[in-house]
PDB file of N, CA and C in Angstrom:
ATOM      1  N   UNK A   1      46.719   2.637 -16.454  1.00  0.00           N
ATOM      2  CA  UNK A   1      45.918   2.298 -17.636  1.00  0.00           C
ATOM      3  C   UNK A   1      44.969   1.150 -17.316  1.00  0.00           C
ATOM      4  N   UNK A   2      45.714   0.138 -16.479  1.00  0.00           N
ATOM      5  CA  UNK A   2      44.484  -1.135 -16.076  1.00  0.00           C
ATOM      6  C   UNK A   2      43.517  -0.558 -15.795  1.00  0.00           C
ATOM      7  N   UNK A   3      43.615   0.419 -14.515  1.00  0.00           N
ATOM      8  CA  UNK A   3      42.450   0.992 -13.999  1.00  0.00           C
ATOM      9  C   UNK A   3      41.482   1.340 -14.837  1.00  0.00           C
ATOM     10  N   UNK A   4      42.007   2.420 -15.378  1.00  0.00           N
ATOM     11  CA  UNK A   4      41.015   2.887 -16.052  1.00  0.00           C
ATOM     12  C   UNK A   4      39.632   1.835 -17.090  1.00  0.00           C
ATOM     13  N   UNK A   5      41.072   0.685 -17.474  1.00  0.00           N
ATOM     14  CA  UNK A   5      40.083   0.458 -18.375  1.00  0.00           C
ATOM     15  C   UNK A   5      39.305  -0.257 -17.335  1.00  0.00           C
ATOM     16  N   UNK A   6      39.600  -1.486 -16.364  1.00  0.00           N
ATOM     17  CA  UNK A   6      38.425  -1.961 -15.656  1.00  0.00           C
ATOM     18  C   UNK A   6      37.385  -1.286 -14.957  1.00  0.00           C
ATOM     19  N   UNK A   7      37.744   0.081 -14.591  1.00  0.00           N
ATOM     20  CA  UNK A   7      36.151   1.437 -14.166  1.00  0.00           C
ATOM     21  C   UNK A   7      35.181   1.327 -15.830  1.00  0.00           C
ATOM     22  N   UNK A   8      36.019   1.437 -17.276  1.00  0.00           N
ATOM     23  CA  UNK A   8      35.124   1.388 -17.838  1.00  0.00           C
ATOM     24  C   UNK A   8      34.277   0.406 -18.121  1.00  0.00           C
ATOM     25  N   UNK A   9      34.887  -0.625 -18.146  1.00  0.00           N
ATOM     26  CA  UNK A   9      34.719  -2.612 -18.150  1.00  0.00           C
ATOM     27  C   UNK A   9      33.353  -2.653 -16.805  1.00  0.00           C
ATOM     28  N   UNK A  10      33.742  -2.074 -16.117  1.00  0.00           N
ATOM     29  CA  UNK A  10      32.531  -2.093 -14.629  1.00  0.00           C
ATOM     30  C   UNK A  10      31.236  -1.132 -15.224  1.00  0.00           C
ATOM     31  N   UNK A  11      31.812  -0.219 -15.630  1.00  0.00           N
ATOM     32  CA  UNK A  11      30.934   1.342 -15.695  1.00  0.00           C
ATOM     33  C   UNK A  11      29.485   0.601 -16.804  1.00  0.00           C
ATOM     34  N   UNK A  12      30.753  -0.431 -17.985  1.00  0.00           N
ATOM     35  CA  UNK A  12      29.429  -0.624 -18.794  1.00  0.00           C
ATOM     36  C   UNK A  12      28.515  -2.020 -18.803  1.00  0.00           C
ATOM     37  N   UNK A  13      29.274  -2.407 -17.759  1.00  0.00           N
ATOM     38  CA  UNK A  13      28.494  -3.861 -17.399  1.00  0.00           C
ATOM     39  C   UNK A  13      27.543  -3.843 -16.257  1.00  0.00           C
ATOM     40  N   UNK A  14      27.516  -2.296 -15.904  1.00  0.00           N
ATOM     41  CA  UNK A  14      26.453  -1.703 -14.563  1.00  0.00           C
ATOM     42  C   UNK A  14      25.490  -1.028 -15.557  1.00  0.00           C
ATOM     43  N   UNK A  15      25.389  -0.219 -16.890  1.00  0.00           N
ATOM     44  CA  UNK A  15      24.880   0.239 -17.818  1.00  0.00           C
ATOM     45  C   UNK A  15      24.267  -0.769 -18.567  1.00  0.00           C
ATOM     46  N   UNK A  16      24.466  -2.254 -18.652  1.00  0.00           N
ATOM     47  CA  UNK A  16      23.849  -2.936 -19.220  1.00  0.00           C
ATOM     48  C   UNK A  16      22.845  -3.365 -18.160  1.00  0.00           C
ATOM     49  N   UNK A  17      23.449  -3.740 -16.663  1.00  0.00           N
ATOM     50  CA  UNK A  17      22.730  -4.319 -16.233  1.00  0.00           C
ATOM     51  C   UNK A  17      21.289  -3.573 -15.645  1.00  0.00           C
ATOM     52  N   UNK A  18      21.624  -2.503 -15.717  1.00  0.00           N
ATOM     53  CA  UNK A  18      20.401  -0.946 -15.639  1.00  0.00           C
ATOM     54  C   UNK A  18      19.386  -1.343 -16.487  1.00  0.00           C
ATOM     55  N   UNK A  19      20.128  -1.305 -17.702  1.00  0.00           N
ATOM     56  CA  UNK A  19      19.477  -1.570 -18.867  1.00  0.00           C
ATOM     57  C   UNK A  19      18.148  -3.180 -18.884  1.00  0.00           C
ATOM     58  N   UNK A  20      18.871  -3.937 -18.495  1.00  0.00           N
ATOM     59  CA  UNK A  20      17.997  -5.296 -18.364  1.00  0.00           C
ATOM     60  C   UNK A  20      16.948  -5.178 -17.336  1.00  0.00           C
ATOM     61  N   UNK A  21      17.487  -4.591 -16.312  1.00  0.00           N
ATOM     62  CA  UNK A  21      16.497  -4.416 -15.227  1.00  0.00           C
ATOM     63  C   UNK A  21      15.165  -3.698 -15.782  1.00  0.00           C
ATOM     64  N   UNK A  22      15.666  -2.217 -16.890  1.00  0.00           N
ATOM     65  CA  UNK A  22      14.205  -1.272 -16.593  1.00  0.00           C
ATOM     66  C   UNK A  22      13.778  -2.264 -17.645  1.00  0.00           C
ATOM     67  N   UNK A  23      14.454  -2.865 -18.756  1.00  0.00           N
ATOM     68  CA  UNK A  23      13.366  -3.773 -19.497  1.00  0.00           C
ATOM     69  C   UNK A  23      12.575  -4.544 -18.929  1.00  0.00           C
ATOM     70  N   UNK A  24      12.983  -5.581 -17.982  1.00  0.00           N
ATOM     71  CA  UNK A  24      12.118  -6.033 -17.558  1.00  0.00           C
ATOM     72  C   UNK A  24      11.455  -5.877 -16.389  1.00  0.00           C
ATOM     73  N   UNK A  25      11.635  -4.784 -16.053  1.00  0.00           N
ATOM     74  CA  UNK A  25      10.474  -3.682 -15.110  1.00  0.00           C
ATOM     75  C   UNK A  25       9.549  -3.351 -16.528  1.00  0.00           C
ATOM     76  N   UNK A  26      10.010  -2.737 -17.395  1.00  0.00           N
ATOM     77  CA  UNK A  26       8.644  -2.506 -18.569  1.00  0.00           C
ATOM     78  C   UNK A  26       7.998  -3.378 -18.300  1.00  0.00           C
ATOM     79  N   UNK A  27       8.271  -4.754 -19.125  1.00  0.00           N
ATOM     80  CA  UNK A  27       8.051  -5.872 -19.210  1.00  0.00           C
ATOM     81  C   UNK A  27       6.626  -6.054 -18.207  1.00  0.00           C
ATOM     82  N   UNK A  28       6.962  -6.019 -16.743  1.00  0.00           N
ATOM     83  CA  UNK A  28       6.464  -6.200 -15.676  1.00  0.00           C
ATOM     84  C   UNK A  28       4.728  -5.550 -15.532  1.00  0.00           C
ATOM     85  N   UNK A  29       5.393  -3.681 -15.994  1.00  0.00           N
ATOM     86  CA  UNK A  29       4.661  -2.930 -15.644  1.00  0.00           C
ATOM     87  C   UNK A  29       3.044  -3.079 -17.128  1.00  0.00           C
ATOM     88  N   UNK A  30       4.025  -3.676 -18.222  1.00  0.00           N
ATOM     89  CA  UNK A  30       2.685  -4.023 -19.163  1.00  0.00           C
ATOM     90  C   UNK A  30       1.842  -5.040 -18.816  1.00  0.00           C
ATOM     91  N   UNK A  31       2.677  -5.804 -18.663  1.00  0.00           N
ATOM     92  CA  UNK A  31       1.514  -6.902 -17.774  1.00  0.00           C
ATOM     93  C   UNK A  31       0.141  -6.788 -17.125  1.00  0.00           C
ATOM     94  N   UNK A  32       0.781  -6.180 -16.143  1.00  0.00           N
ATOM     95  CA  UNK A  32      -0.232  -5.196 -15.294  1.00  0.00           C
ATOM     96  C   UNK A  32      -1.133  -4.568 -15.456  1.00  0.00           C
ATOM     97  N   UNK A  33      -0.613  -3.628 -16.873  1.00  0.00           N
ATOM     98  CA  UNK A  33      -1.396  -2.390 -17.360  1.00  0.00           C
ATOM     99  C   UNK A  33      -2.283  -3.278 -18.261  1.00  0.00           C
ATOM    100  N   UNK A  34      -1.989  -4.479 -18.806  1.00  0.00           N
ATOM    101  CA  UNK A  34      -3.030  -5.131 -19.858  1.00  0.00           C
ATOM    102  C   UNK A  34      -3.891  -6.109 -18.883  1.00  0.00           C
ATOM    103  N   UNK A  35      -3.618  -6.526 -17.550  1.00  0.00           N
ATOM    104  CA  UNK A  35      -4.244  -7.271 -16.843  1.00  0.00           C
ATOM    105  C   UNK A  35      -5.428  -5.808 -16.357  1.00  0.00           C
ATOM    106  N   UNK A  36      -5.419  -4.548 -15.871  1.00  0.00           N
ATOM    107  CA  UNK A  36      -6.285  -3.755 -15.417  1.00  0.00           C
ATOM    108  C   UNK A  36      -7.132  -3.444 -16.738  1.00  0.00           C
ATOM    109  N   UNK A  37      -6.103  -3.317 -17.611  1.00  0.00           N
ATOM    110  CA  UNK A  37      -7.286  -2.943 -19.037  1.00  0.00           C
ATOM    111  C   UNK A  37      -8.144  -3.759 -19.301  1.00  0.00           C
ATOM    112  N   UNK A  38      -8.214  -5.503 -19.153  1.00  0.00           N
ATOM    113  CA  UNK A  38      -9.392  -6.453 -19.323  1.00  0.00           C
ATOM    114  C   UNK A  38     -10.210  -6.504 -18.100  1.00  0.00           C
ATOM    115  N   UNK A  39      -9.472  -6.419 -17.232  1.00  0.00           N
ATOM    116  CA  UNK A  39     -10.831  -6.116 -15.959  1.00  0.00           C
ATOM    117  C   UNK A  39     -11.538  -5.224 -16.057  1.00  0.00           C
ATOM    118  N   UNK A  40     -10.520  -4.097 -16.377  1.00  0.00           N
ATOM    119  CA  UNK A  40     -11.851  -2.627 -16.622  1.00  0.00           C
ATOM    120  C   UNK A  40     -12.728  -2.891 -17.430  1.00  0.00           C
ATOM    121  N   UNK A  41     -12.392  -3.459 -18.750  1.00  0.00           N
ATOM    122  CA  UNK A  41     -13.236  -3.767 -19.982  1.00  0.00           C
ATOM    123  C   UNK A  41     -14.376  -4.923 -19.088  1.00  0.00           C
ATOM    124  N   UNK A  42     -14.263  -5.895 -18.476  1.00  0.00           N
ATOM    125  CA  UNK A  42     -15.017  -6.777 -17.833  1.00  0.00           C
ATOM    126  C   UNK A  42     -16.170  -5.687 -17.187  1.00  0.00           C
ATOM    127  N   UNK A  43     -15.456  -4.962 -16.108  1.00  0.00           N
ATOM    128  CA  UNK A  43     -17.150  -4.344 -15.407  1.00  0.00           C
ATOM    129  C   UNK A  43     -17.208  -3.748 -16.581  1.00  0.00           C
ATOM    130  N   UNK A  44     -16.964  -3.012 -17.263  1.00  0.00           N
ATOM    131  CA  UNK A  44     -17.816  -1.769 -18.394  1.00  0.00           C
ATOM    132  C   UNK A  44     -19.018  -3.167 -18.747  1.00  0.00           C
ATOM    133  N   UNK A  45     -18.662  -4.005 -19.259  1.00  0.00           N
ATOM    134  CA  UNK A  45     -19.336  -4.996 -19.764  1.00  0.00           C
ATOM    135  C   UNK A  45     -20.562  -5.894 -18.438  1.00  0.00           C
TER     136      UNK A  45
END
C-alpha cells in the first residue's frame, strides 16, 4: 500500500511539475511572439 501511494505522491508532483514548466514555456513563448509583433509593426511603419 506505501508503494502505491508514493508512485501516486511522485506521479502527481511530476504532473504538476509538467504543468509549471509548459506555463512558463507559454509564458516565454508570448514574450517573444509580442516582442516580433512590435518589430514587425516597426518596419510596416
Amino acid at each position: 500500500m506505501h508503494r502505491t501511494v508514493m508512485a501516486r505522491f511522485l506521479i502527481s508532483l511530476c504532473m504538476l511539475a509538467a504543468v509549471a514548466a509548459c506555463n512558463s514555456f507559454q509564458g516565454v513563448q508570448v514574450v517573444v511572439d509580442e516582442d516580433a509583433v512590435s518589430s514587425a509593426e516597426f518596419r510596416l511603419d
